[in-house]
PDB file of N, CA and C in Angstrom:
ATOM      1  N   UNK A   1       9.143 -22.825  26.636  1.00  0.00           N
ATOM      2  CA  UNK A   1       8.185 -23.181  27.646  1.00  0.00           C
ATOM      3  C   UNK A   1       8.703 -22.731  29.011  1.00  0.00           C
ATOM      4  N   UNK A   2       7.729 -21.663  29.926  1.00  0.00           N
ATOM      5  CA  UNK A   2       8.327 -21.784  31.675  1.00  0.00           C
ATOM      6  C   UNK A   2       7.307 -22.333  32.117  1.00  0.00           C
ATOM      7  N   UNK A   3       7.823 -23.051  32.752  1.00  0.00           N
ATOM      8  CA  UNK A   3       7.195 -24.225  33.948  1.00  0.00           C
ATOM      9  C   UNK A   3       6.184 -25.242  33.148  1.00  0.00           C
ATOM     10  N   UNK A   4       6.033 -25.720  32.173  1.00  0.00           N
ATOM     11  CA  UNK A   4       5.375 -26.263  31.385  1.00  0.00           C
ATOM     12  C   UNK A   4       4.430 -25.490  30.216  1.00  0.00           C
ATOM     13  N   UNK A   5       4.062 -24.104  30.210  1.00  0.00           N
ATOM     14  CA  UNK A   5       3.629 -23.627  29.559  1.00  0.00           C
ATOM     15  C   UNK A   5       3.935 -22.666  28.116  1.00  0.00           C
ATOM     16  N   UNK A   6       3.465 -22.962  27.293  1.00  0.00           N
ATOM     17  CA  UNK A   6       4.307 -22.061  25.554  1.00  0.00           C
ATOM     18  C   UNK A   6       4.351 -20.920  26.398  1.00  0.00           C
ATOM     19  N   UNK A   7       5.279 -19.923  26.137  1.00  0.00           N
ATOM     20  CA  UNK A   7       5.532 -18.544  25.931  1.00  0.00           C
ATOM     21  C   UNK A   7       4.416 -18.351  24.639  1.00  0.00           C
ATOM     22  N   UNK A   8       3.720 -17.416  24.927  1.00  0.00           N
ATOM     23  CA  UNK A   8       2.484 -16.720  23.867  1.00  0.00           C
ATOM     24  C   UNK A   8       3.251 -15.030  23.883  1.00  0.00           C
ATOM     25  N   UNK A   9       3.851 -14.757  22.466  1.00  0.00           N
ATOM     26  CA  UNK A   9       4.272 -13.408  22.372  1.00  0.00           C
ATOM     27  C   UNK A   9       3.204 -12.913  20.873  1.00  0.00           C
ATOM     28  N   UNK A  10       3.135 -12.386  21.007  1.00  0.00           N
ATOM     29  CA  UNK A  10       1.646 -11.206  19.834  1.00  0.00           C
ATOM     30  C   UNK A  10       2.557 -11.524  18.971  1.00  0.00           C
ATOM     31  N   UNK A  11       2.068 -11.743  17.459  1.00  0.00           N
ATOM     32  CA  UNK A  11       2.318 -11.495  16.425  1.00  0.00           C
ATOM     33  C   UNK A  11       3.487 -10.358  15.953  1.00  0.00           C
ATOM     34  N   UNK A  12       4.525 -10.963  15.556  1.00  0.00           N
ATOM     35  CA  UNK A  12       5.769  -9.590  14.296  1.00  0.00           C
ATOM     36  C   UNK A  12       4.944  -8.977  13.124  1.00  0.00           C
ATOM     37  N   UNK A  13       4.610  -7.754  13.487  1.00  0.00           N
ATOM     38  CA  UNK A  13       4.352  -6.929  12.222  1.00  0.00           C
ATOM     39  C   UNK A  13       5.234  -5.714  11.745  1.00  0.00           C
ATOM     40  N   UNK A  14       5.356  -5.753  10.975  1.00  0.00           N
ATOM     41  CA  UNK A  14       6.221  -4.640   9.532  1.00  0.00           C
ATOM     42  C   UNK A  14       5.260  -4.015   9.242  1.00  0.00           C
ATOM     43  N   UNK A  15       5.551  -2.828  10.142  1.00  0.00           N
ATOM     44  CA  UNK A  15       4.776  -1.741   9.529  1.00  0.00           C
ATOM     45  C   UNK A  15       5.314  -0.133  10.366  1.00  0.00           C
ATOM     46  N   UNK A  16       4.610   1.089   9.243  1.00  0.00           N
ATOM     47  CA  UNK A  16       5.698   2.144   9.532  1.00  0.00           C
ATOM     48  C   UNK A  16       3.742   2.958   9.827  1.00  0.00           C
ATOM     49  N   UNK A  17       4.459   4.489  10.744  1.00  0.00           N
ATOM     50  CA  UNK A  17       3.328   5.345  11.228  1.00  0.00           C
ATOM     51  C   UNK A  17       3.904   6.704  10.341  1.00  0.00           C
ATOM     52  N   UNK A  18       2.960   7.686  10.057  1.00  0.00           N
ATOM     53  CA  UNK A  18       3.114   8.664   9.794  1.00  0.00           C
ATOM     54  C   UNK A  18       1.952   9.492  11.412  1.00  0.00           C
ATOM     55  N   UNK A  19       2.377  10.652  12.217  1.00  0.00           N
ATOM     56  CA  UNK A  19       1.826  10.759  12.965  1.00  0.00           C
ATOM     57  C   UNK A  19       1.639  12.354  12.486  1.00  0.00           C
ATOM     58  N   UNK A  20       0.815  13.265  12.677  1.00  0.00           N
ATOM     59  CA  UNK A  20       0.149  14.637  12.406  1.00  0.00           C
ATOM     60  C   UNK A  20      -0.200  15.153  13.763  1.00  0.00           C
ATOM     61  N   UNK A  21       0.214  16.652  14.041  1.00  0.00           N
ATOM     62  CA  UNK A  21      -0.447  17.085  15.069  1.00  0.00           C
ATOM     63  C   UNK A  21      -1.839  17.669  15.461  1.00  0.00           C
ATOM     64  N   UNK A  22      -2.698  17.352  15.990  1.00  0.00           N
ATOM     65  CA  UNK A  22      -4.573  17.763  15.547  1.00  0.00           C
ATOM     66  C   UNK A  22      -4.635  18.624  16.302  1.00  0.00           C
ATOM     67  N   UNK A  23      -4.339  18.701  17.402  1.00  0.00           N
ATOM     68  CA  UNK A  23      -4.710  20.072  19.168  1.00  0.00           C
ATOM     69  C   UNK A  23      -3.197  20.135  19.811  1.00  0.00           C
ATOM     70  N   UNK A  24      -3.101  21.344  20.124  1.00  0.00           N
ATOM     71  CA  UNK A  24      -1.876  21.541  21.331  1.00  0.00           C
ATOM     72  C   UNK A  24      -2.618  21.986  22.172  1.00  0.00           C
ATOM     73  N   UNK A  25      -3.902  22.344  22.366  1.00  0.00           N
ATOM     74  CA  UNK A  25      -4.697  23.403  23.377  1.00  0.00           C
ATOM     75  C   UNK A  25      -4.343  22.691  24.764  1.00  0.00           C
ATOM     76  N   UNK A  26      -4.541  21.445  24.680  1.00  0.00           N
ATOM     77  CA  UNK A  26      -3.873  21.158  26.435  1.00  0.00           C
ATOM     78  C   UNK A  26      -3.381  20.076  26.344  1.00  0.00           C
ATOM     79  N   UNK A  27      -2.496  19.820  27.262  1.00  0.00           N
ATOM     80  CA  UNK A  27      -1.696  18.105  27.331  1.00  0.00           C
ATOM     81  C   UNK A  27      -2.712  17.261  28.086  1.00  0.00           C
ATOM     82  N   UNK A  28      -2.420  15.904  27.269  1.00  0.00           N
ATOM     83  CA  UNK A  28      -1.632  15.404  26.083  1.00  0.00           C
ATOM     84  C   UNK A  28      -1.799  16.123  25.247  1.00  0.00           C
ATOM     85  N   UNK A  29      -1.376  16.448  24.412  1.00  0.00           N
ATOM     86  CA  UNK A  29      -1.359  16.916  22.703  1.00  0.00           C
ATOM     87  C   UNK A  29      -2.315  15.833  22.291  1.00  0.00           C
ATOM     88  N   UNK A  30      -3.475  15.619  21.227  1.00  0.00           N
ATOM     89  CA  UNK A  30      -3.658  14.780  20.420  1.00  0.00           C
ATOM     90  C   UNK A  30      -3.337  14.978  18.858  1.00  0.00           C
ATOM     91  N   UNK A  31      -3.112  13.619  18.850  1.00  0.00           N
ATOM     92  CA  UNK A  31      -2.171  13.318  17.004  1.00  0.00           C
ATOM     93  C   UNK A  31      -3.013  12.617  16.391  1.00  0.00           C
ATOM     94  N   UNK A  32      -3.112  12.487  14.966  1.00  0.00           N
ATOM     95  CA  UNK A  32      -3.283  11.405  14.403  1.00  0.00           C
ATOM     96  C   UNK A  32      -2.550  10.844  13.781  1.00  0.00           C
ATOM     97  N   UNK A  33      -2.649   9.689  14.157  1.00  0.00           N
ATOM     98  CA  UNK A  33      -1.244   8.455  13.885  1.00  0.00           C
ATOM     99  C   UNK A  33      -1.763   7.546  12.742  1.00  0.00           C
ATOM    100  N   UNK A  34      -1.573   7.440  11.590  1.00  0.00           N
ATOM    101  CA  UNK A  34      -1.878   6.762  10.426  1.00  0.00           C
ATOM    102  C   UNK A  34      -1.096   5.694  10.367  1.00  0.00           C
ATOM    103  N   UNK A  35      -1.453   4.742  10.448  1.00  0.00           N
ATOM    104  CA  UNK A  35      -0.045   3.375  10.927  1.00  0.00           C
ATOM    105  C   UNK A  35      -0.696   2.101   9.280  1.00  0.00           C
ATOM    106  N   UNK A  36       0.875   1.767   8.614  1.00  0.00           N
ATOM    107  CA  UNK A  36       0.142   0.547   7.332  1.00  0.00           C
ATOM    108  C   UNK A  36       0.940  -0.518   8.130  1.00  0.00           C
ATOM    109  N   UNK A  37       0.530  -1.470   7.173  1.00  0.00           N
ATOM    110  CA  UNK A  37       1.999  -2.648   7.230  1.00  0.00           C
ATOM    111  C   UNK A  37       2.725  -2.661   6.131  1.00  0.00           C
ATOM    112  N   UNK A  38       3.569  -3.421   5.973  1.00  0.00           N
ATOM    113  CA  UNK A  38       4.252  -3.223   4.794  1.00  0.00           C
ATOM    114  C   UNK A  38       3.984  -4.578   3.842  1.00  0.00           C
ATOM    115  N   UNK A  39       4.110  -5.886   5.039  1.00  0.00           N
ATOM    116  CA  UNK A  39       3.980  -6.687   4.016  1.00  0.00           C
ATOM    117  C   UNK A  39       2.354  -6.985   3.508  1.00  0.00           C
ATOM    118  N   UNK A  40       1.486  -6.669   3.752  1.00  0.00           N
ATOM    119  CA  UNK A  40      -0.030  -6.320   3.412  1.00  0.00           C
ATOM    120  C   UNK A  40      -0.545  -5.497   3.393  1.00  0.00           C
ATOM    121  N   UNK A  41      -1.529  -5.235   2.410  1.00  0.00           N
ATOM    122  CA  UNK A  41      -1.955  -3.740   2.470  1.00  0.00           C
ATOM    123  C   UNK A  41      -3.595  -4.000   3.909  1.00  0.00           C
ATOM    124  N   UNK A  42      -3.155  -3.173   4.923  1.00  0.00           N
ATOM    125  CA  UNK A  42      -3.716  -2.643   5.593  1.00  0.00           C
ATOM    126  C   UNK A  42      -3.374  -1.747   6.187  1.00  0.00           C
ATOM    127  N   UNK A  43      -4.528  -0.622   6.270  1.00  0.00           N
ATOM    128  CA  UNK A  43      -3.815   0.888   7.079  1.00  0.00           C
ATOM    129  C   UNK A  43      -5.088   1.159   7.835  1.00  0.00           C
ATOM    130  N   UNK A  44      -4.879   1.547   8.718  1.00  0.00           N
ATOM    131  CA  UNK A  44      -5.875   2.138  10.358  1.00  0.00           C
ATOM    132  C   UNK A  44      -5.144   3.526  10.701  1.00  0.00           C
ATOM    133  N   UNK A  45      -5.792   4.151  11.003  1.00  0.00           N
ATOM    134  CA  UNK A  45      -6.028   5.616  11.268  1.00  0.00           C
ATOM    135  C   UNK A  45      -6.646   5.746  12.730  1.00  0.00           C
ATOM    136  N   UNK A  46      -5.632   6.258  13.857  1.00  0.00           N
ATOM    137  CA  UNK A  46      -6.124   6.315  15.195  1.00  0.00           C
ATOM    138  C   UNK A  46      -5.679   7.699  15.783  1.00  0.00           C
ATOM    139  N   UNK A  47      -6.811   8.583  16.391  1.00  0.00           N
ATOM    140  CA  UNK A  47      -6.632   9.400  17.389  1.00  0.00           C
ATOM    141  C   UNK A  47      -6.364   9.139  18.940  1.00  0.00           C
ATOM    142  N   UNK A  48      -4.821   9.623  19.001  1.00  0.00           N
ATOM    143  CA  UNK A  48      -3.746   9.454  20.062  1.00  0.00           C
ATOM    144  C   UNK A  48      -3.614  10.507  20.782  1.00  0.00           C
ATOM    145  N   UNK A  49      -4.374  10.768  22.349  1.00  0.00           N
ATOM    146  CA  UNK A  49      -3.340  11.301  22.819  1.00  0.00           C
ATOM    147  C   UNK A  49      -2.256  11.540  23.752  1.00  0.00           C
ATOM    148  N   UNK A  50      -1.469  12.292  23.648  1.00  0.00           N
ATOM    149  CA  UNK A  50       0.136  11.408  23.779  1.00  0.00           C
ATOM    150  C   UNK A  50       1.029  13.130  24.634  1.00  0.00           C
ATOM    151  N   UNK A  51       2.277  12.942  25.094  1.00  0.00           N
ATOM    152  CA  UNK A  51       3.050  13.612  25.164  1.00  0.00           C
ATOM    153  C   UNK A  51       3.850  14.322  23.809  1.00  0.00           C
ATOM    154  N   UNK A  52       3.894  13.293  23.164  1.00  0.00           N
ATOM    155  CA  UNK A  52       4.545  13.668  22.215  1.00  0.00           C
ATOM    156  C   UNK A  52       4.295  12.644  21.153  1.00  0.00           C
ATOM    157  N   UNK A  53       4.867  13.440  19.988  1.00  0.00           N
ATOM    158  CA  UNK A  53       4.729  12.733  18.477  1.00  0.00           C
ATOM    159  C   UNK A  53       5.098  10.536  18.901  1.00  0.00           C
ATOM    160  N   UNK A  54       6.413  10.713  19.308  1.00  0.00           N
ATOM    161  CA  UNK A  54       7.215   9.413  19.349  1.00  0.00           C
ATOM    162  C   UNK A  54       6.260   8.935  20.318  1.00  0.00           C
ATOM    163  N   UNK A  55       5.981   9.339  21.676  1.00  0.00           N
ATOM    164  CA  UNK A  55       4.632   8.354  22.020  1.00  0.00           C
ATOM    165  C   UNK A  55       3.708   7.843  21.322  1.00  0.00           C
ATOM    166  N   UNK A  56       3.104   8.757  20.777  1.00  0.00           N
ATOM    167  CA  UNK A  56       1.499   8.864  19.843  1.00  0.00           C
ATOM    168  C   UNK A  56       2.209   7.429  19.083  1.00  0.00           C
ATOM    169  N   UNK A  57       3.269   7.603  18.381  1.00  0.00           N
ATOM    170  CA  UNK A  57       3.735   6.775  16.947  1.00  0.00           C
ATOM    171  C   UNK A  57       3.600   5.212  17.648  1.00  0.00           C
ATOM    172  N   UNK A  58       4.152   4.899  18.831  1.00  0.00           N
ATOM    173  CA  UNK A  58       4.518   3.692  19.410  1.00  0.00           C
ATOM    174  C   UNK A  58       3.234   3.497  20.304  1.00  0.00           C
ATOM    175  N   UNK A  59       2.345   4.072  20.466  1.00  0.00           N
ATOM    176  CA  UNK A  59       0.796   3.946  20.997  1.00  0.00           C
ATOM    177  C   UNK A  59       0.465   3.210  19.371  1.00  0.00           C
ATOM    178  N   UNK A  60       0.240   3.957  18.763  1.00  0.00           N
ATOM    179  CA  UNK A  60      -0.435   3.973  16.734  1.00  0.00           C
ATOM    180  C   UNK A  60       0.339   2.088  16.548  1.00  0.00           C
ATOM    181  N   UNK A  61       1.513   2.672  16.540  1.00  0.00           N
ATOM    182  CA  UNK A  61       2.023   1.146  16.401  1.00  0.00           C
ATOM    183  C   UNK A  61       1.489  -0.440  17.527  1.00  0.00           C
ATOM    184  N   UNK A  62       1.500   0.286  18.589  1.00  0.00           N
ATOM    185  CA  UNK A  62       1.297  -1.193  19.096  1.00  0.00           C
ATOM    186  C   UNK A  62      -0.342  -1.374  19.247  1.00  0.00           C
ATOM    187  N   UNK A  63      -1.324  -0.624  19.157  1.00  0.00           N
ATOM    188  CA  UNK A  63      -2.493  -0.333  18.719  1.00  0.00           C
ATOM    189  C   UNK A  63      -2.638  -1.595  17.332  1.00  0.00           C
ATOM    190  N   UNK A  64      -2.025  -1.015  16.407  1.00  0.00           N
ATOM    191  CA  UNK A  64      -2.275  -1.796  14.829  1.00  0.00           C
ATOM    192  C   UNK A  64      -1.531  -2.844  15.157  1.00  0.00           C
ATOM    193  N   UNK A  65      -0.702  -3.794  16.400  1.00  0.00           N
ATOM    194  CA  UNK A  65      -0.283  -4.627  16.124  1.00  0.00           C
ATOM    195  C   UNK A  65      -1.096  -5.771  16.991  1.00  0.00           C
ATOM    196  N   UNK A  66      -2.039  -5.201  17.822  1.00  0.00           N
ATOM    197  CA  UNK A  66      -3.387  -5.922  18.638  1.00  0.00           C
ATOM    198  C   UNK A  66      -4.290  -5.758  17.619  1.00  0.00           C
ATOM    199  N   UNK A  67      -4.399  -4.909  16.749  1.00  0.00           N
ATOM    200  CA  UNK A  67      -5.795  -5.631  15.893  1.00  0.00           C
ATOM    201  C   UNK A  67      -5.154  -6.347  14.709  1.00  0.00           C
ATOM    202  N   UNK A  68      -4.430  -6.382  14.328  1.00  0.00           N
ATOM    203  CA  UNK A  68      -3.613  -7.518  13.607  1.00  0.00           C
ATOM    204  C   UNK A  68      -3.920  -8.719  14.099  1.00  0.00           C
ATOM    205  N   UNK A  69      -3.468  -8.937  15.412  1.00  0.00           N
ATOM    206  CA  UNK A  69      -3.506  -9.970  15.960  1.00  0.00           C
ATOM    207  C   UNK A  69      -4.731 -10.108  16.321  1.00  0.00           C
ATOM    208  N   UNK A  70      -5.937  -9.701  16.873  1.00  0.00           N
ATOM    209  CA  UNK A  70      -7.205  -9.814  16.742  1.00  0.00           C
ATOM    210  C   UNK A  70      -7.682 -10.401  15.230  1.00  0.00           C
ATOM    211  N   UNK A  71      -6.879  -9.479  14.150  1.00  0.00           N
ATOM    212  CA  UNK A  71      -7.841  -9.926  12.930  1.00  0.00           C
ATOM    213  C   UNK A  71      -7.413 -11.701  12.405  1.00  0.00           C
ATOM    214  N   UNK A  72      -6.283 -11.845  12.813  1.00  0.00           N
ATOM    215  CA  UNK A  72      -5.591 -13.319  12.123  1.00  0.00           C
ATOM    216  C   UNK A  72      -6.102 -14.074  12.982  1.00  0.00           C
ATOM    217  N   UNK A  73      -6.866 -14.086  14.640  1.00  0.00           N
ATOM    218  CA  UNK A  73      -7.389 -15.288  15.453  1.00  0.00           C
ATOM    219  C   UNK A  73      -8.767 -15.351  15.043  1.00  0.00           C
ATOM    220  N   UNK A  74      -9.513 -14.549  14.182  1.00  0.00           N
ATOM    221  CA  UNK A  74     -10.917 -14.815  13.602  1.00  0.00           C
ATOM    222  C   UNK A  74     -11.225 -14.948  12.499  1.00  0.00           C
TER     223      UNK A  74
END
C-alpha cells in the first residue's frame, strides 16, 4: 500500500512471441508478432510497427498481456 492505497500491477503472464518481418519499405519496419501463453492455450496475432524485431516482440508481448488482463476482469 502507498499512502493508503493497494499497488494495482497488471497481471504475470507466461508467454513466448515468434515475430516475422512483413515491409522494410520505410521505418518503422512492420512485423508480425504472433505472441501464445504457455500456461493456456491462447494465441493473438498483431501487426507491429517497430524499429526492430526486439521492439515489435516486447510491443506483441505487452499488447497480449493487456488483453489478458482485459479478458480475466470480464
Amino acid at each position: 500500500m502507498v499512502n493508503g492505497y493497494p499497488i494495482l500491477s497488471p497481471p504475470r503472464v507466461r508467454a513466448q512471441a515468434i515475430v516475422d518481418l512483413i515491409s522494410r519499405l520505410q521505418r518503422p519496419f512492420l512485423f508480425k508478432v504472433t505472441v501464445w501463453a504457455v500456461d493456456f492455450p491462447e494465441q493473438r496475432i498483431y501487426e507491429i510497427a517497430a524499429l526492430s524485431d526486439n521492439d515489435a516482440a516486447l510491443q506483441g508481448l505487452r499488447q497480449f498481456q493487456f488483453d489478458m488482463a482485459l479478458r480475466e476482469r470480464h
